[in-house]
PDB file of N, CA and C in Angstrom:
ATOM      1  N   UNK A   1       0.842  -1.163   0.000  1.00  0.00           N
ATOM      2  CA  UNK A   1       0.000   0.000   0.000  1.00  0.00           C
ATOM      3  C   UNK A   1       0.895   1.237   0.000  1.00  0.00           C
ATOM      4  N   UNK A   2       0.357   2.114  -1.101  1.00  0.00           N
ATOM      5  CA  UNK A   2       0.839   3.517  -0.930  1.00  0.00           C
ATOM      6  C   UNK A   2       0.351   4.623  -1.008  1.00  0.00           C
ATOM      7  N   UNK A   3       0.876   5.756  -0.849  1.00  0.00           N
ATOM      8  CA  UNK A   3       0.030   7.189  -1.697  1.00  0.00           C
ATOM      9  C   UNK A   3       0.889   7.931  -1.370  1.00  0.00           C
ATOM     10  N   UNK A   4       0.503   9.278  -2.615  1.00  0.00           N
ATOM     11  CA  UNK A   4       1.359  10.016  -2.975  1.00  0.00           C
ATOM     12  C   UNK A   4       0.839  11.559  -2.362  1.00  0.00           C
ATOM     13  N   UNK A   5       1.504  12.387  -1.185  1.00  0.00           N
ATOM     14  CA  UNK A   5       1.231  13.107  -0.801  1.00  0.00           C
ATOM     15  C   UNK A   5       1.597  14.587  -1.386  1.00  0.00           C
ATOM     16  N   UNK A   6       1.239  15.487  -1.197  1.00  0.00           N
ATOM     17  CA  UNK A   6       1.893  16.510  -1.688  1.00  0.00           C
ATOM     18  C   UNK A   6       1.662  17.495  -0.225  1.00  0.00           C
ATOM     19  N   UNK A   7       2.904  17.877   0.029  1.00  0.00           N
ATOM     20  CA  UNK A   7       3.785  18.344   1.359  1.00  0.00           C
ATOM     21  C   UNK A   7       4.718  19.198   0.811  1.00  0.00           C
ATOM     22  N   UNK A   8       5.056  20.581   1.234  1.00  0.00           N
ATOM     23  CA  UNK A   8       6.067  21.813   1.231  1.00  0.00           C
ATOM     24  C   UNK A   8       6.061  21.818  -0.293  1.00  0.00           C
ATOM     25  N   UNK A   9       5.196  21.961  -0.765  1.00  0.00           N
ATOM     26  CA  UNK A   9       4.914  22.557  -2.607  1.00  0.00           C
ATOM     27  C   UNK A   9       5.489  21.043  -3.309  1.00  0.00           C
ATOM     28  N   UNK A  10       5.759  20.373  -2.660  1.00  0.00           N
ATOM     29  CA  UNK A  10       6.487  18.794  -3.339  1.00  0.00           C
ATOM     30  C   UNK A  10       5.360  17.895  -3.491  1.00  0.00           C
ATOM     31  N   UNK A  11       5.608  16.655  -4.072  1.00  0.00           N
ATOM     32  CA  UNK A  11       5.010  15.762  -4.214  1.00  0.00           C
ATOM     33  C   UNK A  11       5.831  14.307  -3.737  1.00  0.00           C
ATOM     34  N   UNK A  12       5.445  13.560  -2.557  1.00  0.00           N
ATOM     35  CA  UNK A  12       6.107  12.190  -2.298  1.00  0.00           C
ATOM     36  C   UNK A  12       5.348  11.067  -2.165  1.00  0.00           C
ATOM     37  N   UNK A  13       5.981   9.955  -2.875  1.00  0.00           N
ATOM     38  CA  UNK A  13       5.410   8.924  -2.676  1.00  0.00           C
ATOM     39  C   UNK A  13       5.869   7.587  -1.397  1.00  0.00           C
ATOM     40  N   UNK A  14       4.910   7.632  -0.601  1.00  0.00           N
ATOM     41  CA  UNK A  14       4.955   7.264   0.612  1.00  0.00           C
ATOM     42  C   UNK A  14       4.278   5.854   0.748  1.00  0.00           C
ATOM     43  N   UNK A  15       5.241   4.891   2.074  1.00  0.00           N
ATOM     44  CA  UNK A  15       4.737   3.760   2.282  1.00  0.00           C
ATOM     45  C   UNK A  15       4.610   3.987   4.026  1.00  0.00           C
ATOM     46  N   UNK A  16       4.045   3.006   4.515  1.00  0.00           N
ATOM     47  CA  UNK A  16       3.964   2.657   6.322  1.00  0.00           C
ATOM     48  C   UNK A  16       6.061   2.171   6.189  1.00  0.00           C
ATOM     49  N   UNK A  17       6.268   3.114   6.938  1.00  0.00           N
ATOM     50  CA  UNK A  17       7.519   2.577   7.921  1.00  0.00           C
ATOM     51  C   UNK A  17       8.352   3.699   6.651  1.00  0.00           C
ATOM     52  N   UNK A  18       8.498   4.726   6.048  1.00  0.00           N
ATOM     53  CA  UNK A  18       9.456   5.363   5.489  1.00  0.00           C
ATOM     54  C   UNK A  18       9.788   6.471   5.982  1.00  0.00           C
ATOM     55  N   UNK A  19      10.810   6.849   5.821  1.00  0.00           N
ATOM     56  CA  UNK A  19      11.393   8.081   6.099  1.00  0.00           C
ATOM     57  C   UNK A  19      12.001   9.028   5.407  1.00  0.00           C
ATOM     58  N   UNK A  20      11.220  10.334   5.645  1.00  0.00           N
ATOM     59  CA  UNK A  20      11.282  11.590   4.451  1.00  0.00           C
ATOM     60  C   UNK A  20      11.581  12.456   5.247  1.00  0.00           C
ATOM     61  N   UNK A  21      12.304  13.792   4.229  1.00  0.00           N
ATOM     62  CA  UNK A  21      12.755  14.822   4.721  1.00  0.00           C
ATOM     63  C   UNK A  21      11.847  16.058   4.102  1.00  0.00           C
ATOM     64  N   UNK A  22      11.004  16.947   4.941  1.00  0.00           N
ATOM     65  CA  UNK A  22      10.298  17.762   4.063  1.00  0.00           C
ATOM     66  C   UNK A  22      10.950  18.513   4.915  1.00  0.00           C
ATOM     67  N   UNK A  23      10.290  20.010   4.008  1.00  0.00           N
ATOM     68  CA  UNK A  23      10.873  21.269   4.757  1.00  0.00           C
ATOM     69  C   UNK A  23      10.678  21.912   5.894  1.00  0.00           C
ATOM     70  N   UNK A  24      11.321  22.526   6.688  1.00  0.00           N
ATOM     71  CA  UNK A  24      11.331  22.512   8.279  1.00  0.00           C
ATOM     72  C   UNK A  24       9.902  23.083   8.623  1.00  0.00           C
ATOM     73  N   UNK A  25       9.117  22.114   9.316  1.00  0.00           N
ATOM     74  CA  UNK A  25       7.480  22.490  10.328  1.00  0.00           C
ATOM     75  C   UNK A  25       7.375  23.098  11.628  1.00  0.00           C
ATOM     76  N   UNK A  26       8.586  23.208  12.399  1.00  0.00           N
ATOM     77  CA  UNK A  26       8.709  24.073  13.232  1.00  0.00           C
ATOM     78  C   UNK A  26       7.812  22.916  14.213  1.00  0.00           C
ATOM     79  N   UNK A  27       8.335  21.506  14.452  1.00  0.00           N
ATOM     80  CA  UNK A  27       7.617  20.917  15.394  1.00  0.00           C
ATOM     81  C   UNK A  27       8.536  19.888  16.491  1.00  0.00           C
ATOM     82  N   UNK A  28       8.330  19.312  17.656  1.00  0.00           N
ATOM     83  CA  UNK A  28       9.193  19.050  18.311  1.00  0.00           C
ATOM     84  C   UNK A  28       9.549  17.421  17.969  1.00  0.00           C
ATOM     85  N   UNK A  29      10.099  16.841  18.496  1.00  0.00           N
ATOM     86  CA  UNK A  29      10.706  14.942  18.203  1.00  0.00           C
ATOM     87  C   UNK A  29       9.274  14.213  19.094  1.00  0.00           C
ATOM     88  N   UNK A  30       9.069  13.414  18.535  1.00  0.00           N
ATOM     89  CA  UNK A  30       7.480  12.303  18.757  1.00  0.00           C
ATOM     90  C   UNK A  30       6.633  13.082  18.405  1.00  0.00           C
ATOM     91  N   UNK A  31       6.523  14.187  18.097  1.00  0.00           N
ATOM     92  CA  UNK A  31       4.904  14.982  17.434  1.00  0.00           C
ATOM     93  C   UNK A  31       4.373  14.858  16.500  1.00  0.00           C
ATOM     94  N   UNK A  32       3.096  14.128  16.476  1.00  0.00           N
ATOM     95  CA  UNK A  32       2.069  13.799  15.320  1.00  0.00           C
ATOM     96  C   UNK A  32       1.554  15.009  14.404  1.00  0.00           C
ATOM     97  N   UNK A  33       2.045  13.789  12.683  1.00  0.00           N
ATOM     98  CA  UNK A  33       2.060  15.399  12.109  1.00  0.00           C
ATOM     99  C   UNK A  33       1.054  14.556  10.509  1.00  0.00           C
ATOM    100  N   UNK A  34       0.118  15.195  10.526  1.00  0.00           N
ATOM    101  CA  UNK A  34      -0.989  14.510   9.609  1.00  0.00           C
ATOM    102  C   UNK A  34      -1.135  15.341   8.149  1.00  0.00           C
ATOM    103  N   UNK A  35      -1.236  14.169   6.946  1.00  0.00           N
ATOM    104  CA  UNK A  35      -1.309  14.703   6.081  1.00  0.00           C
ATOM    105  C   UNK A  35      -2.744  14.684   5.218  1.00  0.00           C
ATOM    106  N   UNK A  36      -3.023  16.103   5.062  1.00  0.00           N
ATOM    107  CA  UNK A  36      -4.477  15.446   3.799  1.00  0.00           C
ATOM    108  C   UNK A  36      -4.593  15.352   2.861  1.00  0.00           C
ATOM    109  N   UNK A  37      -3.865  16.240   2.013  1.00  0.00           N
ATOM    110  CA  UNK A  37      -3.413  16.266   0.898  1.00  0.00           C
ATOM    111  C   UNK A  37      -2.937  15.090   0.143  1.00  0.00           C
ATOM    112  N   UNK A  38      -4.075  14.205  -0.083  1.00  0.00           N
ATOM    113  CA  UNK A  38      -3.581  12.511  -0.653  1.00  0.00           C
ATOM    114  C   UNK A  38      -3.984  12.562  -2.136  1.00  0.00           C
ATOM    115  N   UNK A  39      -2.965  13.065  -3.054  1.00  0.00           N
ATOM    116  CA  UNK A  39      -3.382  12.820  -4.228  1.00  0.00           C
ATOM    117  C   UNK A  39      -3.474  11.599  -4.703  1.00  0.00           C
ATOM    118  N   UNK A  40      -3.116  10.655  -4.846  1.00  0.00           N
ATOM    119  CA  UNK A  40      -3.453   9.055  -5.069  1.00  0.00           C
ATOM    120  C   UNK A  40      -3.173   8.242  -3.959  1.00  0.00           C
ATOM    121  N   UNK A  41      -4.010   7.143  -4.139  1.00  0.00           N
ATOM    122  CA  UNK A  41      -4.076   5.916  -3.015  1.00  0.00           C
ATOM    123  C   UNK A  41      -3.769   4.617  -3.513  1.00  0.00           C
ATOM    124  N   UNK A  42      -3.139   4.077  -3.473  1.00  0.00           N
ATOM    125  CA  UNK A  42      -3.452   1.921  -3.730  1.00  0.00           C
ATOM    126  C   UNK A  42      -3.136   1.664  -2.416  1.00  0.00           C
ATOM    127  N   UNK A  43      -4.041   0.700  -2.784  1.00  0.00           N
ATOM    128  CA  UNK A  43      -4.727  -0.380  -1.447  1.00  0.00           C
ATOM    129  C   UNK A  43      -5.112  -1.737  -2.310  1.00  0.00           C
ATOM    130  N   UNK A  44      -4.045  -2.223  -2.963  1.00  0.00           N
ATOM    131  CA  UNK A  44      -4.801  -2.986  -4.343  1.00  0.00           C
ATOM    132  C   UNK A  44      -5.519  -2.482  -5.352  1.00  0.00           C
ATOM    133  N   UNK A  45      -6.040  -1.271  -5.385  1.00  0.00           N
ATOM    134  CA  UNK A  45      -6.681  -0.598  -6.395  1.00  0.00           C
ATOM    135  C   UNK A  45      -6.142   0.854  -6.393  1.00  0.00           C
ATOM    136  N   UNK A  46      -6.078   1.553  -7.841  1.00  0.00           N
ATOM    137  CA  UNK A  46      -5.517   2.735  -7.376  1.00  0.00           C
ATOM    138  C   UNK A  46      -6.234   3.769  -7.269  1.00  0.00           C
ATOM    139  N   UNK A  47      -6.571   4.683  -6.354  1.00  0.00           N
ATOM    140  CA  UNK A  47      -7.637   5.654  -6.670  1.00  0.00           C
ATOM    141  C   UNK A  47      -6.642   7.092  -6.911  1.00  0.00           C
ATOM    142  N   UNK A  48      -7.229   7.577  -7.734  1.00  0.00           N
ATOM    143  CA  UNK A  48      -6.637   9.517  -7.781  1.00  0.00           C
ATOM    144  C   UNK A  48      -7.675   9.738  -7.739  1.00  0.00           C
ATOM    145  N   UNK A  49      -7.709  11.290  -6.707  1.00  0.00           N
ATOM    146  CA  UNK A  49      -8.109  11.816  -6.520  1.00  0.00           C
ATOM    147  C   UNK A  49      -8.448  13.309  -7.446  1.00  0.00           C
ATOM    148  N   UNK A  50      -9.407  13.833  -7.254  1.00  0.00           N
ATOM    149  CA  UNK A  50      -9.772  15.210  -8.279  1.00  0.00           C
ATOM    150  C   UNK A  50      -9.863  16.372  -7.430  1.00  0.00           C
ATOM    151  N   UNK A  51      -8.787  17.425  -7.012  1.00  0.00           N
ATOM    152  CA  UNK A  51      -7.559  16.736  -6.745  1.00  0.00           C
ATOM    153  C   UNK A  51      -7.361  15.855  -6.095  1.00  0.00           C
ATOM    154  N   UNK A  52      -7.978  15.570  -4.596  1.00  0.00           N
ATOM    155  CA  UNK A  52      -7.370  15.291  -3.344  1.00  0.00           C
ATOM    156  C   UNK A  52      -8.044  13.948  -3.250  1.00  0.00           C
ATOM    157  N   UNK A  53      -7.833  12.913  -2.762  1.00  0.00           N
ATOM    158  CA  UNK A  53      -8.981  11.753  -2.000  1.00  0.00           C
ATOM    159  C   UNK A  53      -9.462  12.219  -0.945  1.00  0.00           C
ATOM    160  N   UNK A  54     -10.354  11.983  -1.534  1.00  0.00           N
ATOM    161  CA  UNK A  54     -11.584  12.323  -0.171  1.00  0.00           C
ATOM    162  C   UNK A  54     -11.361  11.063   1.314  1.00  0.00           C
ATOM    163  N   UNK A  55     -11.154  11.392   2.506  1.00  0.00           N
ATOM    164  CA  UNK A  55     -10.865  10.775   3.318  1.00  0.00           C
ATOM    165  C   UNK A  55     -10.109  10.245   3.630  1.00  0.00           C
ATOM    166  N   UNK A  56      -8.733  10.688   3.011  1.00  0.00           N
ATOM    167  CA  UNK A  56      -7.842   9.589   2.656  1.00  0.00           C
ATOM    168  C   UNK A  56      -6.466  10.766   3.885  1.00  0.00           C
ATOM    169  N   UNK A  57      -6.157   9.765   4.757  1.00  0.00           N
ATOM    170  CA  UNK A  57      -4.851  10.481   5.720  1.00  0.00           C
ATOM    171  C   UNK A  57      -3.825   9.821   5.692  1.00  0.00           C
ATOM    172  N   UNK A  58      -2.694  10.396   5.657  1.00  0.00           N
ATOM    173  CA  UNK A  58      -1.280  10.124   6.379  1.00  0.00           C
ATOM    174  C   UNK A  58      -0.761  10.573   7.188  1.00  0.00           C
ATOM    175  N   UNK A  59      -0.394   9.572   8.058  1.00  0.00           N
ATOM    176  CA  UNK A  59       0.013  10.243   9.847  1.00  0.00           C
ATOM    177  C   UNK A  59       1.436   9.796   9.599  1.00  0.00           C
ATOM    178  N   UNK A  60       2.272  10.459  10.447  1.00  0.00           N
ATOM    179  CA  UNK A  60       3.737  10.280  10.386  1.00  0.00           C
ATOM    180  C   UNK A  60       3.824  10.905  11.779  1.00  0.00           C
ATOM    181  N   UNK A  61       5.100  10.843  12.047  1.00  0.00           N
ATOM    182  CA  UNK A  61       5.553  10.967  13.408  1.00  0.00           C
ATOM    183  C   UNK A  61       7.266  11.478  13.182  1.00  0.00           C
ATOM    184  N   UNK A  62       7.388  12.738  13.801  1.00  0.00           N
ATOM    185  CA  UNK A  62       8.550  13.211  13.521  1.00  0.00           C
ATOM    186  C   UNK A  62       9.673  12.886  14.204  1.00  0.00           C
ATOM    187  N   UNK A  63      10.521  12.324  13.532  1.00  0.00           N
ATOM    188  CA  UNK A  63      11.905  12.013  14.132  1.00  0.00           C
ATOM    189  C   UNK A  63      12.910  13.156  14.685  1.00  0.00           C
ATOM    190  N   UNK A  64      13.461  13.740  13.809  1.00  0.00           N
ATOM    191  CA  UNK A  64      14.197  14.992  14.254  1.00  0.00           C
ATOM    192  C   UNK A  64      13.852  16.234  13.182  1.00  0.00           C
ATOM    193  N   UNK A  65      14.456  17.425  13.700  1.00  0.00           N
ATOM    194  CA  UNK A  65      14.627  18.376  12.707  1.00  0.00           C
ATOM    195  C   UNK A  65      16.149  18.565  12.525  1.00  0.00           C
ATOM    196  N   UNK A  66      17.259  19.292  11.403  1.00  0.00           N
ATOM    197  CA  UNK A  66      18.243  19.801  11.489  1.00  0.00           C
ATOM    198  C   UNK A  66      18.550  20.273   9.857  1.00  0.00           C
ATOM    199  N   UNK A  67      19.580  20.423   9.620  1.00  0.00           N
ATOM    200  CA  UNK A  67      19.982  21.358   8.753  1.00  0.00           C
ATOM    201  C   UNK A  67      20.850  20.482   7.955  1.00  0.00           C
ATOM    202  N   UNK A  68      20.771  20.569   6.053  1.00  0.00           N
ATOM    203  CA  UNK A  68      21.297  19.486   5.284  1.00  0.00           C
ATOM    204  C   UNK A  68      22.739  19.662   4.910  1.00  0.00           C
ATOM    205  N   UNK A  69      23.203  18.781   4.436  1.00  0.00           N
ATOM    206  CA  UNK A  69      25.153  19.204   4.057  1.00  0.00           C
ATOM    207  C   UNK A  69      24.557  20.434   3.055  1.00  0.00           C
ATOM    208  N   UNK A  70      25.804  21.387   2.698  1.00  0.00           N
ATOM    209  CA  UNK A  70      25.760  22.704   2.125  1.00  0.00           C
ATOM    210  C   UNK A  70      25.963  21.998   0.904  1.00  0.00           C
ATOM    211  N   UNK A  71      24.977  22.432  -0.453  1.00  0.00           N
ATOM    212  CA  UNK A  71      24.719  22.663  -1.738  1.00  0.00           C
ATOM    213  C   UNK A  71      25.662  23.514  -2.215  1.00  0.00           C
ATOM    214  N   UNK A  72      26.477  23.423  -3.190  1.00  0.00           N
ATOM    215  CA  UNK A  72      27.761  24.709  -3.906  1.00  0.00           C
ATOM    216  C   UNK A  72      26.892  25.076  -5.181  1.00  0.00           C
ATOM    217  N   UNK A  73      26.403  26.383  -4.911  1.00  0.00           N
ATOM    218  CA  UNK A  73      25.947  26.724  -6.984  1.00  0.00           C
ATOM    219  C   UNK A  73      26.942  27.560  -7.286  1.00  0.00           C
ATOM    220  N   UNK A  74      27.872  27.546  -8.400  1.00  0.00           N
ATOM    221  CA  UNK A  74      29.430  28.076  -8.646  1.00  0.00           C
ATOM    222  C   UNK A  74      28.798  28.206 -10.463  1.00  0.00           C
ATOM    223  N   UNK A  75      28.768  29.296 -10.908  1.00  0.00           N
ATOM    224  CA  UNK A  75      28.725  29.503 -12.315  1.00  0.00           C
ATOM    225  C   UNK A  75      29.867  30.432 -12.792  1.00  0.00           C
ATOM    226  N   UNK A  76      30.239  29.757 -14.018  1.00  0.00           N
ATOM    227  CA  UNK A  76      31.223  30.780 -14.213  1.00  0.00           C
ATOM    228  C   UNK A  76      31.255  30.793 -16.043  1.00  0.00           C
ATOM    229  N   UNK A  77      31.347  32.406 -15.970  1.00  0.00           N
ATOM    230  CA  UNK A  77      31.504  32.847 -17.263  1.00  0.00           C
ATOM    231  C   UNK A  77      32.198  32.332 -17.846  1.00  0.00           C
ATOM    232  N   UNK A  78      32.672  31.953 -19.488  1.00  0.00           N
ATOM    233  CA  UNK A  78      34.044  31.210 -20.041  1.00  0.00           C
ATOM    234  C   UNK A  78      34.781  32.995 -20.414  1.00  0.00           C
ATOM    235  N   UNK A  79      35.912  33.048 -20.795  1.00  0.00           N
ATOM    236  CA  UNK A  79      36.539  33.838 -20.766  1.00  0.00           C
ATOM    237  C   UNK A  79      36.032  35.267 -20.692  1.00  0.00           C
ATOM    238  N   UNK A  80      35.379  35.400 -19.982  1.00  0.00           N
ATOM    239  CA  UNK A  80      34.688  36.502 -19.277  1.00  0.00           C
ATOM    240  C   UNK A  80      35.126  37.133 -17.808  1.00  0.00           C
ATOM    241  N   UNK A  81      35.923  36.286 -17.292  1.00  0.00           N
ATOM    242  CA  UNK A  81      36.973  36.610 -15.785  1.00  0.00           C
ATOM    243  C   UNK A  81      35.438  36.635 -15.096  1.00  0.00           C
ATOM    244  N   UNK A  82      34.701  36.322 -14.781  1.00  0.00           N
ATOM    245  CA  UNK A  82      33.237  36.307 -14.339  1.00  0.00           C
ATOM    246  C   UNK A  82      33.021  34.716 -13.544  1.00  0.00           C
ATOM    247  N   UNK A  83      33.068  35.111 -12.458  1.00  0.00           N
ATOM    248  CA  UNK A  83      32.463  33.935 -11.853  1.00  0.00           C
ATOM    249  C   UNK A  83      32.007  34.137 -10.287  1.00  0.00           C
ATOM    250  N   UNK A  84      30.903  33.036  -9.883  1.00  0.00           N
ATOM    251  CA  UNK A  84      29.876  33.386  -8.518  1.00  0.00           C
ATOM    252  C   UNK A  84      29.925  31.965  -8.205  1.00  0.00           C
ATOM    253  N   UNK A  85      29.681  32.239  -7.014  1.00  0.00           N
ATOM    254  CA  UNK A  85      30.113  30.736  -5.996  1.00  0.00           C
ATOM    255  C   UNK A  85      29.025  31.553  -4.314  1.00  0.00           C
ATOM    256  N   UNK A  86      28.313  30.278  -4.523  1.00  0.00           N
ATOM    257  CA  UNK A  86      26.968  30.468  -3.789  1.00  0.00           C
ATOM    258  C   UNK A  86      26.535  29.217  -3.060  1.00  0.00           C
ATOM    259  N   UNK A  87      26.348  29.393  -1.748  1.00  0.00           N
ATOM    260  CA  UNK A  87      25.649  28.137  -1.143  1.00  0.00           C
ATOM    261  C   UNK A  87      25.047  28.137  -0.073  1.00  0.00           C
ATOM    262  N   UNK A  88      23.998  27.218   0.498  1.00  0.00           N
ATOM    263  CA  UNK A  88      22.978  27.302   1.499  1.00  0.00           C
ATOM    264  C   UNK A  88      22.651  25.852   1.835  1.00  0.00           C
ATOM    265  N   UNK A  89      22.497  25.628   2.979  1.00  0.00           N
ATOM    266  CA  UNK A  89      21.904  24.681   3.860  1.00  0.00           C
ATOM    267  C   UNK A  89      20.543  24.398   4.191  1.00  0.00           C
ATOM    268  N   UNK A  90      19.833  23.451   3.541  1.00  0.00           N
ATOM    269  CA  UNK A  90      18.311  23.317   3.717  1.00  0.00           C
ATOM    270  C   UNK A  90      18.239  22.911   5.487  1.00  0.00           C
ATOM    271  N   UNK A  91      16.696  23.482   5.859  1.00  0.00           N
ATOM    272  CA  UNK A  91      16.429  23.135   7.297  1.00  0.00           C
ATOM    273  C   UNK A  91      15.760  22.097   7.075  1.00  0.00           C
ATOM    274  N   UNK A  92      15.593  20.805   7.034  1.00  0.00           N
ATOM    275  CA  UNK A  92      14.240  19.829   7.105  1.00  0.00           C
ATOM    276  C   UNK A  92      13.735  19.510   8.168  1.00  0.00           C
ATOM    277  N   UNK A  93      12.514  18.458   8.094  1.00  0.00           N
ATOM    278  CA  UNK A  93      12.072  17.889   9.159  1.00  0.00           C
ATOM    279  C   UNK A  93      12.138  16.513   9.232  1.00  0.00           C
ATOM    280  N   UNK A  94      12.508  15.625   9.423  1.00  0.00           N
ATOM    281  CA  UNK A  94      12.895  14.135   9.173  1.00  0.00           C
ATOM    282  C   UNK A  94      11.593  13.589  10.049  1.00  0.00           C
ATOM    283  N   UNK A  95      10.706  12.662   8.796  1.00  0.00           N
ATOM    284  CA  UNK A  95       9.405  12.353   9.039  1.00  0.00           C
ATOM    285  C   UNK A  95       9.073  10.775   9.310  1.00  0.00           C
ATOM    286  N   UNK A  96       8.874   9.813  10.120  1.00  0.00           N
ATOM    287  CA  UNK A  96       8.272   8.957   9.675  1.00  0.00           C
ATOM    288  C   UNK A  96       7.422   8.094   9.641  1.00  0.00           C
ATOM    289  N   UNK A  97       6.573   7.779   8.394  1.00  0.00           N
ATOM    290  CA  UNK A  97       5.092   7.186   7.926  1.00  0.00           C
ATOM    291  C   UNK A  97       4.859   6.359   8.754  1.00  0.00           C
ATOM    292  N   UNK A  98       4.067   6.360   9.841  1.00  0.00           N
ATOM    293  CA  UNK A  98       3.423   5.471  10.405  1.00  0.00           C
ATOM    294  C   UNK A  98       1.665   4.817  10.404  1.00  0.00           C
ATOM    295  N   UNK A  99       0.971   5.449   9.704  1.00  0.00           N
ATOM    296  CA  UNK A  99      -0.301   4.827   9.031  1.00  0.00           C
ATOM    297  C   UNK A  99      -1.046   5.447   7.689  1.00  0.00           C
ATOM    298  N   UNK A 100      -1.451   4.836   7.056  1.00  0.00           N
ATOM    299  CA  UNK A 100      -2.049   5.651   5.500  1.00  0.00           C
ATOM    300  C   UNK A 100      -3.454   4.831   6.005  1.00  0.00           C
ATOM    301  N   UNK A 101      -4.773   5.733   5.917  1.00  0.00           N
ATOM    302  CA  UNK A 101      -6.054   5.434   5.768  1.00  0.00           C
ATOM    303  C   UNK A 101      -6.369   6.200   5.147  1.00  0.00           C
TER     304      UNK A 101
END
């Protein structure tokens, strides 16, 4: 069984027992964190939703929050003496799926 949630403008496809990183919720470690936003379901059959399934939840349970290894965006002009070197650290929330109904 799965379904595909859409969480922090993303879209993930989720099972019971996985673990995802969405973007930081500002919530503490063991806090129940529910999703409604269920654009498709299988349960042996697949349902999509128009958008959303109607009745359809994912509960997860938050593991930790913290901050990801640093991303380098470095572009550089070709013989233009031109170049930028740029980088940032995502905050996530480390999530995990503990029931889909």
């Amino acid at each position: 069984m799965y379904a595909i949630i859409k969480a922090s403008g993303q879209q993930f496809k989720v099972q019971e027992g996985d673990i995802i990183c969405f973007d930081k919720m500002g919530k503490e470690p063991k806090e129940k964190v529910e999703f409604t936003q269920v654009l498709a379901l299988n349960d042996g059959e697949l349902k999509v939703g128009t958008p959303f399934v109607e009745g359809a939840v994912v509960e997860g349970e938050v593991i930790n929050e913290g901050r990801d290894r640093k991303v380098v965006i470095f572009k550089k002009r070709r013989r233009k003496d031109s170049k930028l070197k740029r980088g940032f650290r995502r905050d996530f929330t480390r999530v995990r799926i503990t029931k889909i109904a």
